[in-house]
Protein backbone atom coordinates (compact mmCIF):
# COMPACT_ATOMS: atom_id res chain seq x y z
CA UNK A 1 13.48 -6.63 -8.52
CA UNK A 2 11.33 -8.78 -6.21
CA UNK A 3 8.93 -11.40 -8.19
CA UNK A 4 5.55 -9.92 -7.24
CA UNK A 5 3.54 -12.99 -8.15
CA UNK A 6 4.07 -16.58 -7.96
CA UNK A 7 0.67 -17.01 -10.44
CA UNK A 8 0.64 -18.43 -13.47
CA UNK A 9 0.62 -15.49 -16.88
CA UNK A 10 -1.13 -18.12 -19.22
CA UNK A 11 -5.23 -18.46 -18.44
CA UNK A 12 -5.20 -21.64 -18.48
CA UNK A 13 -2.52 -22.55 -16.19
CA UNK A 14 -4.21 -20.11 -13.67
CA UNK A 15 -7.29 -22.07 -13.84
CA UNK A 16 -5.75 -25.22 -13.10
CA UNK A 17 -4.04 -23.65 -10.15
CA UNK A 18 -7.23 -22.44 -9.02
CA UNK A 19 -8.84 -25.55 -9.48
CA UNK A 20 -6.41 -27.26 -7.40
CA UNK A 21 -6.45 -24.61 -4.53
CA UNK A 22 -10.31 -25.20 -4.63
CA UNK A 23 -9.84 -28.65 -4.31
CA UNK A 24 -7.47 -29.12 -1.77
CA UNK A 25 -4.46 -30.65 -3.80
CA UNK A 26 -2.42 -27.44 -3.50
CA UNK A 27 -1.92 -25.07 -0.62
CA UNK A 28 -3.01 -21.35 -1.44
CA UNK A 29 -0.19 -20.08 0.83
CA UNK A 30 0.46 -16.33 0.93
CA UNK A 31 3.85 -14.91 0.06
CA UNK A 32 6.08 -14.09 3.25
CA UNK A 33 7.86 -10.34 2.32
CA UNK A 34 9.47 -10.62 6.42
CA UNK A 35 7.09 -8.12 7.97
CA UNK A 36 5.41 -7.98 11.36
CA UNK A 37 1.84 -8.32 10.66
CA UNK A 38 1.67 -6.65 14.08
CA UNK A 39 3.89 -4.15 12.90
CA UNK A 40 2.48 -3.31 9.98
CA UNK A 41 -1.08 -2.80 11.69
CA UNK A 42 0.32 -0.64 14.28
CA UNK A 43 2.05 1.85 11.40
CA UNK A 44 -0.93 1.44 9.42
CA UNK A 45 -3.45 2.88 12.19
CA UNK A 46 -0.57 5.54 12.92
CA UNK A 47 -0.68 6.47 9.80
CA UNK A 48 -4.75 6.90 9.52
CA UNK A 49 -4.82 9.72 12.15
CA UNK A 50 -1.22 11.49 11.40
CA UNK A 51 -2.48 13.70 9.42
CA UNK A 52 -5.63 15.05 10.72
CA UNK A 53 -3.90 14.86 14.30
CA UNK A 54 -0.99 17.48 12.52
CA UNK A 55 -3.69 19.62 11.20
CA UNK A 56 -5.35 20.11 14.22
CA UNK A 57 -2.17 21.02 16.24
CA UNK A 58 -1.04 23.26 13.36
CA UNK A 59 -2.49 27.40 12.99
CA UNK A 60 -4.59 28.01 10.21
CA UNK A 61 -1.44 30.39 8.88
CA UNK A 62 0.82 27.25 8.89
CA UNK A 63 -1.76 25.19 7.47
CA UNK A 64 -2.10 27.81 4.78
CA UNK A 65 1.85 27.26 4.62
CA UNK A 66 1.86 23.75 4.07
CA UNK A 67 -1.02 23.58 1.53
CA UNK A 68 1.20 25.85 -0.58
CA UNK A 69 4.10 23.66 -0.63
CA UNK A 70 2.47 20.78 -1.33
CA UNK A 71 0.51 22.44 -4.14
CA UNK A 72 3.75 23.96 -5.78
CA UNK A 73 5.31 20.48 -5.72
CA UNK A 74 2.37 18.97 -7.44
CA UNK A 75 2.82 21.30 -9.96
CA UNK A 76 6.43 21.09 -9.91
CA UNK A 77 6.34 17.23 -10.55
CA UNK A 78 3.67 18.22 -13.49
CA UNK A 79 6.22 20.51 -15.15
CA UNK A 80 9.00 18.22 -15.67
C-alpha cells in the first residue's frame, strides 16, 4: 500500500515541520503519484458533464431503466 502522507503523526513534530515550511528552511514540495496534471484535468472536466450529457441523450423509459438498476444495487450492497 502506497504511503499516503509524508507528515509527521506526533503534534509536535508537525509543528516543527510547519514552522520550517513557513520559514523557508524546508521545501513544502507536493508528492509526485506520476500523473498528467493535464491529464487529469481533461478526465476530470469529462467527467463533470458525462452524466447529464447521457441523460439527455437517453428516453425517459431508459432513464427509468437505469434509475432502477442503480437503486437495486444500492440496496443490494446494503443487504450484504
Amino acid at each position: 500500500m502506497p504511503d499516503r502522507s509524508r507528515r509527521p503523526r506526533d503534534s509536535n513534530q508537525l509543528a516543527k515541520l510547519i514552522v520550517d515550511i513557513a520559514t523557508g528552511e524546508v521545501e513544502d514540495t507536493p508528492a509526485n503519484d506520476g500523473k498528467n496534471p493535464a491529464a487529469v484535468a481533461l478526465g476530470r472536466k469529462g467527467g463533470l458533464k458525462g452524466g447529464k450529457a447521457r441523460a439527455e441523450s437517453m428516453t425517459p423509459e431508459q432513464r427509468s431503466e437505469a434509475a432502477k438498476r442503480a437503486a437495486q444495487a444500492r440496496w443490494q450492497k446494503r443487504n450484504t
